[in-house]
PDB file of N, CA and C in Angstrom:
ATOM      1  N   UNK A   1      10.398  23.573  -9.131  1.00  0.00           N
ATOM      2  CA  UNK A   1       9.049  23.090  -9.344  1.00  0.00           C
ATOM      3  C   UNK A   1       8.074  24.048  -8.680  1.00  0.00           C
ATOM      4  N   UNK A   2       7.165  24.137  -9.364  1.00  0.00           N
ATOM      5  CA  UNK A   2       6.461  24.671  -9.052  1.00  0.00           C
ATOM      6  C   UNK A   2       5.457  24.331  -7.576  1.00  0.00           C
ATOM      7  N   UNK A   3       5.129  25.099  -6.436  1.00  0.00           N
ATOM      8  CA  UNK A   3       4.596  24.526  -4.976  1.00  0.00           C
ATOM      9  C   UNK A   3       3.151  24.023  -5.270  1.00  0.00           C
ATOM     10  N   UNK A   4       2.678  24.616  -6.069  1.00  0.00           N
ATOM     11  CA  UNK A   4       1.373  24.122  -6.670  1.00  0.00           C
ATOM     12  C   UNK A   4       1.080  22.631  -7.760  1.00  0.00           C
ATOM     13  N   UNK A   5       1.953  22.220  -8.086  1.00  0.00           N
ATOM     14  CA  UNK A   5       2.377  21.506  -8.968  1.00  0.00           C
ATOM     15  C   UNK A   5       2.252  19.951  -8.528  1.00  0.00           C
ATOM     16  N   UNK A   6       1.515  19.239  -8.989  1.00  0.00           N
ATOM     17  CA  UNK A   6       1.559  18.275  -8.260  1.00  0.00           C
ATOM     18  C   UNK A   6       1.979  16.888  -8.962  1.00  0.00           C
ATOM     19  N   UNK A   7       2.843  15.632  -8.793  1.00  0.00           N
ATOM     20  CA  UNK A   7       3.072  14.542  -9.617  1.00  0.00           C
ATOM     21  C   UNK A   7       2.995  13.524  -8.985  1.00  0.00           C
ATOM     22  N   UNK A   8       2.378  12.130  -9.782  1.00  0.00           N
ATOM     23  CA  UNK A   8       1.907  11.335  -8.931  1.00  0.00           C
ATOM     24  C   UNK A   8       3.031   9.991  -9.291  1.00  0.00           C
ATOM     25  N   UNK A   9       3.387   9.061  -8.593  1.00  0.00           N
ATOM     26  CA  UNK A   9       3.953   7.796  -8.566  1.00  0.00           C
ATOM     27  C   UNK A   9       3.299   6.405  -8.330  1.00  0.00           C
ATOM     28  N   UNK A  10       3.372   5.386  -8.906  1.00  0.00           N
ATOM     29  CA  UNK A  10       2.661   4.365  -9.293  1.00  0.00           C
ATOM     30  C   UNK A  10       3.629   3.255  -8.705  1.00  0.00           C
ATOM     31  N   UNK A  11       3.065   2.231  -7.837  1.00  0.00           N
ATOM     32  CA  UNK A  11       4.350   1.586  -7.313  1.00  0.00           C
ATOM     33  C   UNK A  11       3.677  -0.076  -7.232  1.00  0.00           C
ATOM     34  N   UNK A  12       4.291  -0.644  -8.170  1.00  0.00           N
ATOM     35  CA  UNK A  12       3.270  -2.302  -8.102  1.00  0.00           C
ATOM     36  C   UNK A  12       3.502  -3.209  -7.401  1.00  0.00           C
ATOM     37  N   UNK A  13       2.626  -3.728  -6.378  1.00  0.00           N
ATOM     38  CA  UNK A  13       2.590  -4.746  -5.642  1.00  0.00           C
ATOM     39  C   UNK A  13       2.908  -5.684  -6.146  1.00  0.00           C
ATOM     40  N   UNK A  14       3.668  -6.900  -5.195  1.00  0.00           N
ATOM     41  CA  UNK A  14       3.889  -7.757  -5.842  1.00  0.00           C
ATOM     42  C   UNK A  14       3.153  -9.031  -5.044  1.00  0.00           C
ATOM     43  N   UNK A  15       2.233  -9.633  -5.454  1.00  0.00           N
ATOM     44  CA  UNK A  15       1.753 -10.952  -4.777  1.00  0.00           C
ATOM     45  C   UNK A  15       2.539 -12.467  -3.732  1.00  0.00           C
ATOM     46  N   UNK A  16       2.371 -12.708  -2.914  1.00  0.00           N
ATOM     47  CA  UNK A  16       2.819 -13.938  -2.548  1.00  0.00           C
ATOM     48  C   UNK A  16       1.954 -14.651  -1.591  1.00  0.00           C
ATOM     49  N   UNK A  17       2.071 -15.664  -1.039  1.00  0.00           N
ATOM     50  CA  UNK A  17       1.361 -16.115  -0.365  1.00  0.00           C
ATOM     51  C   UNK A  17       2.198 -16.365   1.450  1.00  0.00           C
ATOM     52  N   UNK A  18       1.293 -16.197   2.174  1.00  0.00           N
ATOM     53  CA  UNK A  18       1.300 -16.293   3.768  1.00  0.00           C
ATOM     54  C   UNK A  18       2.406 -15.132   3.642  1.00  0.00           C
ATOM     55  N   UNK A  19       2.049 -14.381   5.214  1.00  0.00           N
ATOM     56  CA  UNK A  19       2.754 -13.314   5.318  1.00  0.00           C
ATOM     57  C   UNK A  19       4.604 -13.529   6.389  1.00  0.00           C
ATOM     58  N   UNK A  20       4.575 -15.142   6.530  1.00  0.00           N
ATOM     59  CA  UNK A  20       5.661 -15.112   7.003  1.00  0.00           C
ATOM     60  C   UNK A  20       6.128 -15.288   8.560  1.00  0.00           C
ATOM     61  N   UNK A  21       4.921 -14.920   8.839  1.00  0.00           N
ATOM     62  CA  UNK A  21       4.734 -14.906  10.625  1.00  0.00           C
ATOM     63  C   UNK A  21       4.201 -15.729  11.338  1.00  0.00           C
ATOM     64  N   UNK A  22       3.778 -17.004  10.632  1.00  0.00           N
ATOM     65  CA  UNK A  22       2.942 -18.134  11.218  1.00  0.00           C
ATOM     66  C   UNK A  22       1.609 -17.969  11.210  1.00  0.00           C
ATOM     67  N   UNK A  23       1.104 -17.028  10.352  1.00  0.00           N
ATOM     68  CA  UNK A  23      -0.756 -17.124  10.153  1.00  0.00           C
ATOM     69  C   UNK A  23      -1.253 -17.811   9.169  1.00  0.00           C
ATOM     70  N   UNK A  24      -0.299 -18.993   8.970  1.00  0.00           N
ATOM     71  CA  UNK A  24      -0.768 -19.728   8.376  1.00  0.00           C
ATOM     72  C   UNK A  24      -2.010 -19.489   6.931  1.00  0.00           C
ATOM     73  N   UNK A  25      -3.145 -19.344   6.879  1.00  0.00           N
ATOM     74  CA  UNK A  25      -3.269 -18.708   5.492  1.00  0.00           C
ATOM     75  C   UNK A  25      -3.461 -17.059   5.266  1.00  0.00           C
ATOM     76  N   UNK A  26      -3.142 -16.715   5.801  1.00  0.00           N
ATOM     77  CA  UNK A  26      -2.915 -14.646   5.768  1.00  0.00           C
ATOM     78  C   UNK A  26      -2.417 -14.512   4.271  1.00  0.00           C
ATOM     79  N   UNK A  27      -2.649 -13.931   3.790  1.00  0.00           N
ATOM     80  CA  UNK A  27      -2.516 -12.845   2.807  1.00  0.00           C
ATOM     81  C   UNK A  27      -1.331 -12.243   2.771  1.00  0.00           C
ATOM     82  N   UNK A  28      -0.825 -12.014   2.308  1.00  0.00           N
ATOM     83  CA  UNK A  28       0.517 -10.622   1.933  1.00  0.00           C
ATOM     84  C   UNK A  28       1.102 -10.155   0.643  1.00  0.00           C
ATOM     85  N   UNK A  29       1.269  -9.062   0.274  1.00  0.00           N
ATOM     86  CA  UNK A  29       1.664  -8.974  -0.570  1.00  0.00           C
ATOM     87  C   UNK A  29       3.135  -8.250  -0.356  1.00  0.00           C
ATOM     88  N   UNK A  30       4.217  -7.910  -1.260  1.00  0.00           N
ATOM     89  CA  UNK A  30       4.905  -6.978  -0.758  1.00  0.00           C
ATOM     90  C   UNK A  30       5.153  -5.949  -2.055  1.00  0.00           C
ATOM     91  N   UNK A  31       5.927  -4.289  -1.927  1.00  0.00           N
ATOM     92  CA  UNK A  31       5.739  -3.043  -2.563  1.00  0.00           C
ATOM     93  C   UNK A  31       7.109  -2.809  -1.915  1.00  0.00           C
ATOM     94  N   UNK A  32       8.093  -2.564  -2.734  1.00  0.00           N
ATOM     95  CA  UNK A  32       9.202  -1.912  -2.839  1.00  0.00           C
ATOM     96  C   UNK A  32       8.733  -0.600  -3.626  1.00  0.00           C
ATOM     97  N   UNK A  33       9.277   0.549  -2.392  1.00  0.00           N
ATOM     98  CA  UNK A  33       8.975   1.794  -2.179  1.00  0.00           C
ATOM     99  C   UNK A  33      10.816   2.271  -2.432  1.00  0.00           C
ATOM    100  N   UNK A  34      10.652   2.878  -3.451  1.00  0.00           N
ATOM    101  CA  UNK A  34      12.100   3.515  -3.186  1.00  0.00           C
ATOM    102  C   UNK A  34      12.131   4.881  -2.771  1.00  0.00           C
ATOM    103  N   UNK A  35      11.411   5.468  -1.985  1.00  0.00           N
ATOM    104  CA  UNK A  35      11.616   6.677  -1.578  1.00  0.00           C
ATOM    105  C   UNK A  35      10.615   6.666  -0.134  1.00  0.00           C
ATOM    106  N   UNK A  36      11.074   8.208   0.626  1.00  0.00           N
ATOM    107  CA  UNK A  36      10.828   8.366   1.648  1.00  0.00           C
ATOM    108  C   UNK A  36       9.282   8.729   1.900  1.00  0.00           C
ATOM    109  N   UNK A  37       8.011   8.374   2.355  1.00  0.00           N
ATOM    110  CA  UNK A  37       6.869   8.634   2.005  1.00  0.00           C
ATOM    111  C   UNK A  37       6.337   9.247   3.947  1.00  0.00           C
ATOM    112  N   UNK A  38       5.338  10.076   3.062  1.00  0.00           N
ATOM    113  CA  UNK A  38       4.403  10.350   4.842  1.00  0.00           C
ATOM    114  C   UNK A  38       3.006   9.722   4.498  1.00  0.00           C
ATOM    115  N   UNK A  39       2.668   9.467   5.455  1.00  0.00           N
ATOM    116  CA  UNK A  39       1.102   8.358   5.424  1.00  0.00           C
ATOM    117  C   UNK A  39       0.605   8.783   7.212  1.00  0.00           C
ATOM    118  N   UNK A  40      -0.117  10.047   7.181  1.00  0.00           N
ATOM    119  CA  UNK A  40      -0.822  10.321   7.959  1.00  0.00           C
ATOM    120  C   UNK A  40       0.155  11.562   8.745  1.00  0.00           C
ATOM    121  N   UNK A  41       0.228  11.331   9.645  1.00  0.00           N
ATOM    122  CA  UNK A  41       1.511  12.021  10.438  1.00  0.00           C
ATOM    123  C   UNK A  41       3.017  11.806  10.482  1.00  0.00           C
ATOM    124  N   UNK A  42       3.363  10.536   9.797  1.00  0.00           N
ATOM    125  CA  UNK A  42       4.620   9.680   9.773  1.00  0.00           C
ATOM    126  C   UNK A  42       5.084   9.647   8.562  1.00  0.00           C
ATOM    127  N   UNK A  43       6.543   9.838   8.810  1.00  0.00           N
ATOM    128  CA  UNK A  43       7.364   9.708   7.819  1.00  0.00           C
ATOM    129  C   UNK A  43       7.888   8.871   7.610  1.00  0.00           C
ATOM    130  N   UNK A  44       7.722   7.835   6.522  1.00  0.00           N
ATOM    131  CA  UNK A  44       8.279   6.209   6.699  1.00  0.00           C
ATOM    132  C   UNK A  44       9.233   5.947   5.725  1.00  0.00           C
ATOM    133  N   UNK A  45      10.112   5.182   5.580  1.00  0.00           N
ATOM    134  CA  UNK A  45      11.758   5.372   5.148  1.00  0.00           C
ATOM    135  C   UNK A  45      11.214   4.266   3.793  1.00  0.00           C
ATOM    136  N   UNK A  46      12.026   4.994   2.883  1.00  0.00           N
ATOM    137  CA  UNK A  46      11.769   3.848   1.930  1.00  0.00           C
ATOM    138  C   UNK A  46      12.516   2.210   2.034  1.00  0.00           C
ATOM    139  N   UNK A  47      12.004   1.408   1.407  1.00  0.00           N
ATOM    140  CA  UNK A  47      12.036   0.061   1.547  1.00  0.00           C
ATOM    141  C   UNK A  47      11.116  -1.038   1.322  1.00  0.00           C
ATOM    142  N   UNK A  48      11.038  -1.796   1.538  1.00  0.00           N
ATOM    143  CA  UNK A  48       9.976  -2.979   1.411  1.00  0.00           C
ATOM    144  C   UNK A  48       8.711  -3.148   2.506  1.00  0.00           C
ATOM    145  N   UNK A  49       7.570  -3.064   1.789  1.00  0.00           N
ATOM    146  CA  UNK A  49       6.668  -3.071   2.824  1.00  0.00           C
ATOM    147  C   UNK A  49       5.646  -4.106   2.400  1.00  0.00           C
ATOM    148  N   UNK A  50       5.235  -4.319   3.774  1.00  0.00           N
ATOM    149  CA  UNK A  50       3.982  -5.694   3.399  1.00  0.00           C
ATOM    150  C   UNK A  50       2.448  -5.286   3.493  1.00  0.00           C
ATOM    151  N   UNK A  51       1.764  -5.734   2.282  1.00  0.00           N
ATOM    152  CA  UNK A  51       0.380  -5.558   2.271  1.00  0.00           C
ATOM    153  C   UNK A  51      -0.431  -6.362   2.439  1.00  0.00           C
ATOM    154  N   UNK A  52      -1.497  -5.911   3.600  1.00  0.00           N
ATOM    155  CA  UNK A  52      -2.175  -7.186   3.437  1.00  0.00           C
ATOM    156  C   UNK A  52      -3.898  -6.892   3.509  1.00  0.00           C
ATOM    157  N   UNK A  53      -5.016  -7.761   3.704  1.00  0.00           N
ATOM    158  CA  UNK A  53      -5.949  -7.566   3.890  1.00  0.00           C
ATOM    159  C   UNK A  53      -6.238  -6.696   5.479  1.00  0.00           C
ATOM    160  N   UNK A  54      -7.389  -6.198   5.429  1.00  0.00           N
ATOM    161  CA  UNK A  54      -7.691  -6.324   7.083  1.00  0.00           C
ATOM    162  C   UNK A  54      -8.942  -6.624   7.211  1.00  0.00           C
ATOM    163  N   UNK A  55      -9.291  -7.052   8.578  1.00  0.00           N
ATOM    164  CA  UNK A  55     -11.018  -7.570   8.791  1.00  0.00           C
ATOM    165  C   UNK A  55     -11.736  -6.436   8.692  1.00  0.00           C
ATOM    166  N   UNK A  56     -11.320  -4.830   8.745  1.00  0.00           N
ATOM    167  CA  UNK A  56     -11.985  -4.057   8.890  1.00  0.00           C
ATOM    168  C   UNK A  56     -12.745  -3.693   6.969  1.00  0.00           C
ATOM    169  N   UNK A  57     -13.765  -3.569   6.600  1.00  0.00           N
ATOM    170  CA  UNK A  57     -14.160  -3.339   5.207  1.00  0.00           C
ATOM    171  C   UNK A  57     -13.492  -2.078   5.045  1.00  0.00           C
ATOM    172  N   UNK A  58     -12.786  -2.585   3.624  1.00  0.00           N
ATOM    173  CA  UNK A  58     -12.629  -0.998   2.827  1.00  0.00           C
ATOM    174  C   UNK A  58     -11.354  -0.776   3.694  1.00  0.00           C
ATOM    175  N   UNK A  59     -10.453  -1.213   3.981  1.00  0.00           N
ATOM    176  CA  UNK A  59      -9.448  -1.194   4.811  1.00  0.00           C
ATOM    177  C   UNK A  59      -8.159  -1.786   4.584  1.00  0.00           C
ATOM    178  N   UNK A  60      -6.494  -2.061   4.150  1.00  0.00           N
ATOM    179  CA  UNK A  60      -5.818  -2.716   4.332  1.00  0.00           C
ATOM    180  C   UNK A  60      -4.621  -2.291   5.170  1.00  0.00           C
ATOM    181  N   UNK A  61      -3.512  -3.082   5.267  1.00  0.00           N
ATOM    182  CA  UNK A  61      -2.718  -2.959   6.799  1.00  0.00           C
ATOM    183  C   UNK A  61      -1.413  -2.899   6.122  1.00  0.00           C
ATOM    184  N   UNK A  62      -0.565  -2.027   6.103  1.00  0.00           N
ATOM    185  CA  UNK A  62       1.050  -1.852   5.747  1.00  0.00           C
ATOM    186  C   UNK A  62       1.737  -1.586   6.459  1.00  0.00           C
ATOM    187  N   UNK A  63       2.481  -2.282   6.947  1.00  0.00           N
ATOM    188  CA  UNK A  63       4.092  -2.477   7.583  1.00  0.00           C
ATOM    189  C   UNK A  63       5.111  -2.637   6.924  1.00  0.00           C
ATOM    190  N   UNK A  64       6.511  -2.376   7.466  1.00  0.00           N
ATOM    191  CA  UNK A  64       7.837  -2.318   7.132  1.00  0.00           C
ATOM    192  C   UNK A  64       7.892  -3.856   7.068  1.00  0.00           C
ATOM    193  N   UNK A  65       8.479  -4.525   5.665  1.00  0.00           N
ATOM    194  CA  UNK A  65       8.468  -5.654   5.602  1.00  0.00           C
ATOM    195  C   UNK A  65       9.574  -6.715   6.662  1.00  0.00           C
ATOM    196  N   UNK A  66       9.363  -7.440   7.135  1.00  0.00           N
ATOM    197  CA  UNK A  66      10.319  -8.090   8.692  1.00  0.00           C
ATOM    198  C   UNK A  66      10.477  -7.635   9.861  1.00  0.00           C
ATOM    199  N   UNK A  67       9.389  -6.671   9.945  1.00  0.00           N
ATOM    200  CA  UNK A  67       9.254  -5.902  11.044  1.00  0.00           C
ATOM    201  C   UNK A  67       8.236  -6.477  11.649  1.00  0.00           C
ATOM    202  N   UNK A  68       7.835  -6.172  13.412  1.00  0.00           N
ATOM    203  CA  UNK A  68       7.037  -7.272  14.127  1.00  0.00           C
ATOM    204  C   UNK A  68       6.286  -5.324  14.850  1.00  0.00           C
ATOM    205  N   UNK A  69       6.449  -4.409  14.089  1.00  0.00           N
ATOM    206  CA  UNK A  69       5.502  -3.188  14.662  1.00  0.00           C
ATOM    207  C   UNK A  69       4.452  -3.432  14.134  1.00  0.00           C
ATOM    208  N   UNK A  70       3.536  -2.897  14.883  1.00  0.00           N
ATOM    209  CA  UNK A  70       1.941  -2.600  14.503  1.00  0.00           C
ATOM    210  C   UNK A  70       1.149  -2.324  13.093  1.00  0.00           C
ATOM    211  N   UNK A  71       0.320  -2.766  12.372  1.00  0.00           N
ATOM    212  CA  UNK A  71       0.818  -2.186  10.632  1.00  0.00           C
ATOM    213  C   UNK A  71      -0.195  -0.945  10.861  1.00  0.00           C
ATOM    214  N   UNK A  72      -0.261  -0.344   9.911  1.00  0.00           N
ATOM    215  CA  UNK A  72      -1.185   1.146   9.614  1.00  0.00           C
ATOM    216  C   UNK A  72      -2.240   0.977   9.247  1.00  0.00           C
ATOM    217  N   UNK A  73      -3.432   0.751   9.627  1.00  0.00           N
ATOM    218  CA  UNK A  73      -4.328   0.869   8.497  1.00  0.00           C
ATOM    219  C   UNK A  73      -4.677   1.734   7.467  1.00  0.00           C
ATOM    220  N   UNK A  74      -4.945   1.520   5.964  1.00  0.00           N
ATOM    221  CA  UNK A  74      -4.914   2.786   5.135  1.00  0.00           C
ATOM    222  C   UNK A  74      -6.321   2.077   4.383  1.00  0.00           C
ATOM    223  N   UNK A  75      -6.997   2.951   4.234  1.00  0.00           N
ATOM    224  CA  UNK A  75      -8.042   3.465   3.438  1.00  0.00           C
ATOM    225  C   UNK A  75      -7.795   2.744   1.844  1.00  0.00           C
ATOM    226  N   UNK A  76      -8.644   1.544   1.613  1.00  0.00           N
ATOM    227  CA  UNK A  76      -8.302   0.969   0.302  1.00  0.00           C
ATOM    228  C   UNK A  76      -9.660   1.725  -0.859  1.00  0.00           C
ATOM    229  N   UNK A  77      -8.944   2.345  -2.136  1.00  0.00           N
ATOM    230  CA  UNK A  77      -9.739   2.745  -2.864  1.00  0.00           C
ATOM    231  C   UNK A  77      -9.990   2.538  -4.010  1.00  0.00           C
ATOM    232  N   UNK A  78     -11.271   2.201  -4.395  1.00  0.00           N
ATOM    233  CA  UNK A  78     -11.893   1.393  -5.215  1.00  0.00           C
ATOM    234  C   UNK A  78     -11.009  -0.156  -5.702  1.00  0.00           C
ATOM    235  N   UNK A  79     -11.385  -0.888  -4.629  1.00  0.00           N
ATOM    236  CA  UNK A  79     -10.991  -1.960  -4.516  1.00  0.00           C
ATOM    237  C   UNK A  79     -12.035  -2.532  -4.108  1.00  0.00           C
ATOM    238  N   UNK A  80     -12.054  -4.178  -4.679  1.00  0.00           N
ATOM    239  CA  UNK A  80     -13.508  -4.854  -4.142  1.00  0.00           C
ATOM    240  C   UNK A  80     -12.561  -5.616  -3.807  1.00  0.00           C
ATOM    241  N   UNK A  81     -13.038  -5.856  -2.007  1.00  0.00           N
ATOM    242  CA  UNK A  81     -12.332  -6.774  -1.777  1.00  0.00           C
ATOM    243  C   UNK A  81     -12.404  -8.119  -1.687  1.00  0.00           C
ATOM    244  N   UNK A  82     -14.154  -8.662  -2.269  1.00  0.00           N
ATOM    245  CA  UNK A  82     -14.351 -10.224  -2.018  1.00  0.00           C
ATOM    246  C   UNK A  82     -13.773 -10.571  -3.688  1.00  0.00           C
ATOM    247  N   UNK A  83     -13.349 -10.050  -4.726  1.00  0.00           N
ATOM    248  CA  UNK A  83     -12.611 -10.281  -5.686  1.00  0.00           C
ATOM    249  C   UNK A  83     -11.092  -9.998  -5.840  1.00  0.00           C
ATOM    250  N   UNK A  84     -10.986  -9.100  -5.070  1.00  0.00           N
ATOM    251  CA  UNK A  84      -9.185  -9.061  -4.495  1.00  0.00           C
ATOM    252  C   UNK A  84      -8.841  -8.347  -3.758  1.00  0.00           C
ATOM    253  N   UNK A  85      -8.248  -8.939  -2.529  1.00  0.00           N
ATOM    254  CA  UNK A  85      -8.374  -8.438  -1.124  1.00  0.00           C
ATOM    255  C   UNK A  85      -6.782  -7.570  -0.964  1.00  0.00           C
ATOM    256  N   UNK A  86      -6.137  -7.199  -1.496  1.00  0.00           N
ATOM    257  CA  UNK A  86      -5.063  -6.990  -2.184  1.00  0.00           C
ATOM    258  C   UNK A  86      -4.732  -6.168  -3.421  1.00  0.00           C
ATOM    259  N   UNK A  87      -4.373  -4.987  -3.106  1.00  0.00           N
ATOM    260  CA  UNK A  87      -4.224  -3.897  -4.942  1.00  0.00           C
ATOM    261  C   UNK A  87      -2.920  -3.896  -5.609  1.00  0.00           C
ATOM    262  N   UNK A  88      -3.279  -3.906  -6.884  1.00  0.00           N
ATOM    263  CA  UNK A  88      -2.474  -4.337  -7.424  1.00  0.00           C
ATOM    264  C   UNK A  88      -0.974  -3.088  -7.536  1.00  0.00           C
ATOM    265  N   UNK A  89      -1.746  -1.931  -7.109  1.00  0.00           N
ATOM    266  CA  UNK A  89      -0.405  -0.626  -6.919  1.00  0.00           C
ATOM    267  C   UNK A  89      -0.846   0.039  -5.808  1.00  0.00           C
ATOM    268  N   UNK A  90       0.317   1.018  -5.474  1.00  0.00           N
ATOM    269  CA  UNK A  90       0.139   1.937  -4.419  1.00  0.00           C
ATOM    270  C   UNK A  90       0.268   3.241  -5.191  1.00  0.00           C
ATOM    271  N   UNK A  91      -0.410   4.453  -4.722  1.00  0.00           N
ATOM    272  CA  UNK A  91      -0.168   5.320  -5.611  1.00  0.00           C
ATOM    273  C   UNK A  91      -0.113   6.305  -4.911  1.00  0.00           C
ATOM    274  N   UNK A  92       1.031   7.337  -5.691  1.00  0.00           N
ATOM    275  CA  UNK A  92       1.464   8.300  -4.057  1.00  0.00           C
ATOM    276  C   UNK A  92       1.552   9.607  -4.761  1.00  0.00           C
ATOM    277  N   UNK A  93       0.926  10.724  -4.235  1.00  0.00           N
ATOM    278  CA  UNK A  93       1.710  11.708  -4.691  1.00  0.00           C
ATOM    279  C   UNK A  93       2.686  13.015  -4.564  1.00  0.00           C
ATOM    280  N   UNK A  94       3.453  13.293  -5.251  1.00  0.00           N
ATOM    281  CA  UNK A  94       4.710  14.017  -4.575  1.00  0.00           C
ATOM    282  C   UNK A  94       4.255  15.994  -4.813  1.00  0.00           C
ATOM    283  N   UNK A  95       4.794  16.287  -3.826  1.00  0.00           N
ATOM    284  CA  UNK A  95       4.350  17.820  -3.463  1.00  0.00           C
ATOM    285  C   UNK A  95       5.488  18.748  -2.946  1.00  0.00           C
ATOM    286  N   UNK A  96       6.442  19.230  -3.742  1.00  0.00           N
ATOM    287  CA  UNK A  96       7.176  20.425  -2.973  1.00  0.00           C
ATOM    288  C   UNK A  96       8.261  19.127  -2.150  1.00  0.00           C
ATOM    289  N   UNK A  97       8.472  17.889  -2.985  1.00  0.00           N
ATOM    290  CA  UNK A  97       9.563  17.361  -2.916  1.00  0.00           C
ATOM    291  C   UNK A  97       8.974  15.912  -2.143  1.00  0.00           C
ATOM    292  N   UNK A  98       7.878  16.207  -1.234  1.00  0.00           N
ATOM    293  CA  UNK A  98       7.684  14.932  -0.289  1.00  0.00           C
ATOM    294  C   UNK A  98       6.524  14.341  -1.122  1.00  0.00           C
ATOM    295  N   UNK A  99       6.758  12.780  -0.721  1.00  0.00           N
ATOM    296  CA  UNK A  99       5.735  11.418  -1.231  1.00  0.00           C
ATOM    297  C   UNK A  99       4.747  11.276  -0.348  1.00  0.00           C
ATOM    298  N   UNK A 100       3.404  11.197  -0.635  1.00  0.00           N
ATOM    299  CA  UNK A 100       2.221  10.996  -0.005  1.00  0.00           C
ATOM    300  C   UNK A 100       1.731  10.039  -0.485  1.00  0.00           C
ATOM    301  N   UNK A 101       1.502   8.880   0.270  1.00  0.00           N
ATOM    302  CA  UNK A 101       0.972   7.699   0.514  1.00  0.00           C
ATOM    303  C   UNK A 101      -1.009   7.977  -0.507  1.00  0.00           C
ATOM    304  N   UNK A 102      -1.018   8.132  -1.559  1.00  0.00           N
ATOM    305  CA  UNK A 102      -2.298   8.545  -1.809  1.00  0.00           C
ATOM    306  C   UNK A 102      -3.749   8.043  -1.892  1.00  0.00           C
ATOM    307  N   UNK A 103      -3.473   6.440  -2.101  1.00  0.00           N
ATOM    308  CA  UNK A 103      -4.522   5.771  -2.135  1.00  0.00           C
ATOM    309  C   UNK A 103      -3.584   4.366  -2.597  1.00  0.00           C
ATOM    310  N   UNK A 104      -4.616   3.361  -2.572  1.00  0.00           N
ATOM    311  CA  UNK A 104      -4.442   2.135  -2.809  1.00  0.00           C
ATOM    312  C   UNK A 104      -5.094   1.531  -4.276  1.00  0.00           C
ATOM    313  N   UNK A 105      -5.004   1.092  -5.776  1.00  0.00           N
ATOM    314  CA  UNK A 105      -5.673   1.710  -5.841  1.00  0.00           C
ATOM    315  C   UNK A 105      -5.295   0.277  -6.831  1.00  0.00           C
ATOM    316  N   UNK A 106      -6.448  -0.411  -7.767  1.00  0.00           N
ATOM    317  CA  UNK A 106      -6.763  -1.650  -8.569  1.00  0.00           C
ATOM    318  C   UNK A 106      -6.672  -1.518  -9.973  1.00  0.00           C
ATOM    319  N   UNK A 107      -6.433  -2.015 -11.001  1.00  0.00           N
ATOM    320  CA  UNK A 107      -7.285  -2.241 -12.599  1.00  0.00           C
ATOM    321  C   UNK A 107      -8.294  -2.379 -12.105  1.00  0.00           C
ATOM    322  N   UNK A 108      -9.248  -1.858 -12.912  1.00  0.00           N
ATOM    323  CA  UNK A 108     -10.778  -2.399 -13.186  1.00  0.00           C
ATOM    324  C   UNK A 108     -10.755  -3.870 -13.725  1.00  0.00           C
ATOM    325  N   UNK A 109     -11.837  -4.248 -13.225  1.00  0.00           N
ATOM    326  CA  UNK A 109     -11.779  -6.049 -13.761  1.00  0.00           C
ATOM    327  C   UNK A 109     -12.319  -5.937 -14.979  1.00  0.00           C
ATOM    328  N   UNK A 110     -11.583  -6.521 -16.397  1.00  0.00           N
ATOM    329  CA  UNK A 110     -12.035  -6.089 -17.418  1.00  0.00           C
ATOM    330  C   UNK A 110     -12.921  -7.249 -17.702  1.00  0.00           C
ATOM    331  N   UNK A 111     -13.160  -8.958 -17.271  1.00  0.00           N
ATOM    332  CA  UNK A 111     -13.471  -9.572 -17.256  1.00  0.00           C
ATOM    333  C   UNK A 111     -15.057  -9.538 -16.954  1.00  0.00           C
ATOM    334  N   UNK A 112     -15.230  -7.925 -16.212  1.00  0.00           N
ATOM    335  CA  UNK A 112     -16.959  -7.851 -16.032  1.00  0.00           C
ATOM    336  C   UNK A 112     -17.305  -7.360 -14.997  1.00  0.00           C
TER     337      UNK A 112
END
């Protein structure tokens, strides 16, 4: 492949309700990742991860799903979040073999 070459991966969230941990109405979604991805400085193992809102705007929080570590905050893009606090894919793209965490990223609401 070419080093310049770039291909992107599309990975769909899947919805549920409460994240499992006793926050009672929290948000979560979860994203089965089958491959090894970097998201900032870190290289995170593929597997199941949980998505959720965060209080911060323009912001959501991903952790290793059953895990009690700290989540990441990542940069949610073009997402409104008082219509869905939660995207419907993750979208990553791959470079000279490695997965980059690329954005977070919605359908347009065709409804309006």
């Amino acid at each position: 492949m070419n080093p310049d070459t770039c291909s992107f991966a599309s990975i769909k969230v899947l919805a549920r309700c409460g994240s499992g941990r006793g926050e009672g109405t929290s948000l979560a979604a979860l994203a089965h990742v089958p491959f090894d991805f970097v998201l900032g400085e870190m290289l995170l193992p593929a597997g199941l991860y949980e998505v959720e809102p965060s209080c911060l705007l323009g912001m959501l929080k991903l952790r290793r799903a059953g895990s009690d570590s700290q989540p990441v905050l990542v940069p949610a893009v073009n997402l409104d979040q008082a219509q869905r606090p939660i995207p419907e894919k993750l979208l990553f793209y791959c470079q000279q073999n490695l997965y980059f965490l690329a954005q977070r990223s919605t359908e347009p609401n065709e409804g309006g």
